[in-house]
N, C-alpha and C. Protein backbone atom coordinates (compact mmCIF):
# COMPACT_ATOMS: atom_id res chain seq x y z
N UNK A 1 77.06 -15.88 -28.14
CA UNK A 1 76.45 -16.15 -26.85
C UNK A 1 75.00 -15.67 -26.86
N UNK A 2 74.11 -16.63 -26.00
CA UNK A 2 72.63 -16.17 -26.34
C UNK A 2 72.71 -14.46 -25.52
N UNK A 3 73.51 -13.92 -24.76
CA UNK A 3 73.45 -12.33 -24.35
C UNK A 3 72.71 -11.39 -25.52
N UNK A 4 73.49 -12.21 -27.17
CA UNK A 4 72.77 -11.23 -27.47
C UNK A 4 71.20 -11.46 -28.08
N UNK A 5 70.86 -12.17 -26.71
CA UNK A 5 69.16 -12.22 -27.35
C UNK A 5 68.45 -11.49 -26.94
N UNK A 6 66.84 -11.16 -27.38
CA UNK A 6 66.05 -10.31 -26.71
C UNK A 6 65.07 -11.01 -26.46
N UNK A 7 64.52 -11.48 -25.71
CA UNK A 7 63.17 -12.09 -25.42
C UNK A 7 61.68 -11.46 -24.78
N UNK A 8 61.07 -11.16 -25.48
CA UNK A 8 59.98 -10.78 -24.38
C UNK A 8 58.56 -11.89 -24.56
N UNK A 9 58.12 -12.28 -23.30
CA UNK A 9 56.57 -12.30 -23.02
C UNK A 9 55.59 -11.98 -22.51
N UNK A 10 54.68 -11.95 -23.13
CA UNK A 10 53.28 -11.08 -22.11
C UNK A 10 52.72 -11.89 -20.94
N UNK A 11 52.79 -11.04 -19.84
CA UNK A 11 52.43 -11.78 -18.58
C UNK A 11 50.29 -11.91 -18.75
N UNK A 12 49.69 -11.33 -19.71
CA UNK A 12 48.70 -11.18 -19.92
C UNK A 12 47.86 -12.19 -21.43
N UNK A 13 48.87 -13.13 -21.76
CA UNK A 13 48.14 -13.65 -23.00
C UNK A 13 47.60 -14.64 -22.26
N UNK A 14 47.03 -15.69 -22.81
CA UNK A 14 45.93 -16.72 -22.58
C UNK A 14 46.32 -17.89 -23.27
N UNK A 15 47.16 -17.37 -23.98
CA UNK A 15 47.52 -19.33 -24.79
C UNK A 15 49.26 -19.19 -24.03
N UNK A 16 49.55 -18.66 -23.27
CA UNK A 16 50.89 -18.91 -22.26
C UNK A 16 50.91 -19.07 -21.28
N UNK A 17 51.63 -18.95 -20.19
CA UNK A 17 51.86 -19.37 -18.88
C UNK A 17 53.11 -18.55 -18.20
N UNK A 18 53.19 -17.68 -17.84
CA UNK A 18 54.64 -17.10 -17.44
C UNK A 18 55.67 -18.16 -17.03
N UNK A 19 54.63 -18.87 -16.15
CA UNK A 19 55.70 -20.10 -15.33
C UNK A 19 56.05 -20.97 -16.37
N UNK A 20 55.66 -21.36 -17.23
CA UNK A 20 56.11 -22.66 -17.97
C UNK A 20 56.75 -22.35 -18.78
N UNK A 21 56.36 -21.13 -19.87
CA UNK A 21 56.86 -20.74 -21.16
C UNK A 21 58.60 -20.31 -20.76
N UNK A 22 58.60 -19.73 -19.71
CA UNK A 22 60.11 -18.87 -19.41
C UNK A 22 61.16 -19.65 -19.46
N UNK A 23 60.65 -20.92 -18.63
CA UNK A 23 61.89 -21.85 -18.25
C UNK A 23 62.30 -22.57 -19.81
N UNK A 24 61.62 -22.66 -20.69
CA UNK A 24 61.60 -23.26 -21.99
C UNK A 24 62.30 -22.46 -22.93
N UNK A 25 62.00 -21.08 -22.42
CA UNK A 25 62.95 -19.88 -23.62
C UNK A 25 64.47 -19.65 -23.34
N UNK A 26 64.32 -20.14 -21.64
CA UNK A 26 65.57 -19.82 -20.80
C UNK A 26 66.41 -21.55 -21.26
N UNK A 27 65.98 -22.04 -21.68
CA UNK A 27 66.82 -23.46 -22.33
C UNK A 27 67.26 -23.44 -23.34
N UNK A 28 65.93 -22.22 -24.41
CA UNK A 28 66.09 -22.28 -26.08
C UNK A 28 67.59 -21.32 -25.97
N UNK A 29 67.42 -20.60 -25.06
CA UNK A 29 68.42 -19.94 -25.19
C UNK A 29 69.32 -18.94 -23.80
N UNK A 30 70.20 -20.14 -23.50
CA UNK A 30 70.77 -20.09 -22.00
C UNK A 30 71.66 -18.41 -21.89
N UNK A 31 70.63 -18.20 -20.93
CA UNK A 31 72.31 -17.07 -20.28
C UNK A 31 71.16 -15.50 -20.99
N UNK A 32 69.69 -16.10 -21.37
CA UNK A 32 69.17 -15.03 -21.92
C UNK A 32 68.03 -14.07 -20.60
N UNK A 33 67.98 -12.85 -20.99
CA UNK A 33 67.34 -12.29 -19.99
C UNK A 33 65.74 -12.24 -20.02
N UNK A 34 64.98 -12.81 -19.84
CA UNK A 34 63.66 -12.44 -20.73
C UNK A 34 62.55 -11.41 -19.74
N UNK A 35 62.30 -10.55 -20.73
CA UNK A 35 61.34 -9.31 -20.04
C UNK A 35 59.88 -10.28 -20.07
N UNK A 36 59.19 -9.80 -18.91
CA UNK A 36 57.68 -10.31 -19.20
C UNK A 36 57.19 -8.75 -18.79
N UNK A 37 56.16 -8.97 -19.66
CA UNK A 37 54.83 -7.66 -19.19
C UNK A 37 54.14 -7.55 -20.76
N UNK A 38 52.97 -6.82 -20.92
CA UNK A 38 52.07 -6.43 -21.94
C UNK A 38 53.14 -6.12 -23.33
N UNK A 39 52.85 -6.63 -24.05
CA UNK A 39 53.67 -6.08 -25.04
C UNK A 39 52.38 -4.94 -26.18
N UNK A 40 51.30 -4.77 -25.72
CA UNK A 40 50.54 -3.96 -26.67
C UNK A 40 49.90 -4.98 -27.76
N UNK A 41 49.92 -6.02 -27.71
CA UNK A 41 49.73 -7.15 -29.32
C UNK A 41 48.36 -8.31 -29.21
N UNK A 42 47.59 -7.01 -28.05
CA UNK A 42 46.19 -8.25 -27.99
C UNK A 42 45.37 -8.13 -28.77
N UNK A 43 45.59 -8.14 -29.80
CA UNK A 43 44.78 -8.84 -31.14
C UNK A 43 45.29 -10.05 -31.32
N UNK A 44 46.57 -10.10 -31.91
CA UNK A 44 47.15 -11.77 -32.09
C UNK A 44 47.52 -12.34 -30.49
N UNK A 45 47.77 -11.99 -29.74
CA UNK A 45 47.71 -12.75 -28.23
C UNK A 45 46.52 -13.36 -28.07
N UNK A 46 45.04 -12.66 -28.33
CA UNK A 46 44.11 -13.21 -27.95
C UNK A 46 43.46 -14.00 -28.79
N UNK A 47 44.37 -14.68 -29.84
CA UNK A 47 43.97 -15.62 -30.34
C UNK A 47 45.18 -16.42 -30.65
N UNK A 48 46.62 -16.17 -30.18
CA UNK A 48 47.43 -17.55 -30.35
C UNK A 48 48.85 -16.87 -29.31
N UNK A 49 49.87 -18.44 -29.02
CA UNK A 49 50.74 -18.07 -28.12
C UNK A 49 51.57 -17.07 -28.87
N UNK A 50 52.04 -16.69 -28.41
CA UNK A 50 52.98 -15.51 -29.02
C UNK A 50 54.17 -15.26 -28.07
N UNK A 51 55.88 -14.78 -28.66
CA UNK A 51 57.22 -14.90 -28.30
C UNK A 51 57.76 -13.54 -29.09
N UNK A 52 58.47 -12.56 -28.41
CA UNK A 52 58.94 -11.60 -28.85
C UNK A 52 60.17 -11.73 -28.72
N UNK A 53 61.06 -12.25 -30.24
CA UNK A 53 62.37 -12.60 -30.01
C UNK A 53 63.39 -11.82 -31.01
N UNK A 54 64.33 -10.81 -30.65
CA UNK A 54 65.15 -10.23 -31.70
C UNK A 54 64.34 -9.80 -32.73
N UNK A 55 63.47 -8.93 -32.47
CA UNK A 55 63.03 -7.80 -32.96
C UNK A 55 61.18 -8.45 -33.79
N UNK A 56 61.38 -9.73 -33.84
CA UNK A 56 60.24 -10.44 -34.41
C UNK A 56 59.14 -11.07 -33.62
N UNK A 57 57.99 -10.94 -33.78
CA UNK A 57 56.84 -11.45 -33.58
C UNK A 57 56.41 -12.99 -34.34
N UNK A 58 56.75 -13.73 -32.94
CA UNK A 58 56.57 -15.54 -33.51
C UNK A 58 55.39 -15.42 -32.68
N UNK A 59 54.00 -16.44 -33.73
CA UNK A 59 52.93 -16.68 -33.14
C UNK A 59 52.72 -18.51 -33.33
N UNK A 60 51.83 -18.81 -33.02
CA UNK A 60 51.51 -20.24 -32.91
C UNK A 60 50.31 -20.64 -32.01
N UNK A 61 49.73 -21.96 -32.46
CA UNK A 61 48.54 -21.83 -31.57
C UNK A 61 48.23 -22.35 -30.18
N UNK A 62 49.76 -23.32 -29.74
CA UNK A 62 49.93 -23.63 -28.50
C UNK A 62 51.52 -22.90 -27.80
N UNK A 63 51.55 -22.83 -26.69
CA UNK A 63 53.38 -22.69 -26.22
C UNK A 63 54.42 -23.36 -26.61
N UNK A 64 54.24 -24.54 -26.59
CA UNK A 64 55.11 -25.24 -27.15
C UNK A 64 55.62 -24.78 -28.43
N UNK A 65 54.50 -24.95 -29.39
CA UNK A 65 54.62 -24.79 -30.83
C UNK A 65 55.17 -23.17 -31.25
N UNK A 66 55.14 -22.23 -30.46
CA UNK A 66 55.98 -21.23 -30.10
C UNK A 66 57.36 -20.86 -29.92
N UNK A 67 57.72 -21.78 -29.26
CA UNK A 67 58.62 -21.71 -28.56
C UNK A 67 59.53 -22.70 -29.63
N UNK A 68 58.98 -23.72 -30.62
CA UNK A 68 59.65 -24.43 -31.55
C UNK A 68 59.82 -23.20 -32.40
N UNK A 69 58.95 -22.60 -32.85
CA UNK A 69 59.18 -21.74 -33.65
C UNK A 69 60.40 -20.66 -33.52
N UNK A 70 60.11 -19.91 -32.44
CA UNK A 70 60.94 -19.07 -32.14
C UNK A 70 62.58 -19.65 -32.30
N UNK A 71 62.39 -20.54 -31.65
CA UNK A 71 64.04 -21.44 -32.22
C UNK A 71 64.71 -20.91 -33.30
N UNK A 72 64.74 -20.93 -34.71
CA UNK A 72 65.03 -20.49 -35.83
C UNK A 72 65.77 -18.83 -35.68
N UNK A 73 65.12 -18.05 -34.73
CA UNK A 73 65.44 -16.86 -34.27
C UNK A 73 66.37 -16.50 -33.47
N UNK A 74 67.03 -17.55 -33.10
CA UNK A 74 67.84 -17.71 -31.64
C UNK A 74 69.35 -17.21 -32.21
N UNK A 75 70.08 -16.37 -31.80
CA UNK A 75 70.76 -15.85 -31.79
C UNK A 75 72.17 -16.53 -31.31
N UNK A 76 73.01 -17.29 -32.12
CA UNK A 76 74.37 -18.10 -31.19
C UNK A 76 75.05 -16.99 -30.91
């Protein structure tokens, strides 16, 4: 079950969107809780989207392409 996922995003990066990115992580992976706030990582935030999923740092240079990525990480 995705429960055991961890998701975090930064309510502070620039290549994301709180509103858009969440509902997309909350599909990649239903029933998951996702934290938003600073994760400390504005060096690579401030230059690509970024997804904190089960313990790993997925970057990419749009949300979308993030959020494909992070996929691979997803926890059944």
């Amino acid at each position: 079950m995705s429960g055991k996922n961890e998701i975090r995003v930064c309510d502070k990066c620039k290549h994301t969107k709180v509103k858009s990115i969440v509902p997309k992580l909350e599909k990649l992976a239903p029933g998951v809780k996702i934290k938003v706030g600073c994760k400390s990582y504005c060096g690579p935030c401030s230059r690509f989207a970024f997804v904190y999923i089960n313990g790993r740092y997925v970057t990419a240079p749009t949300e979308d392409e993030v959020v494909e990525k992070a996929r691979k990480y997803v926890r059944e």
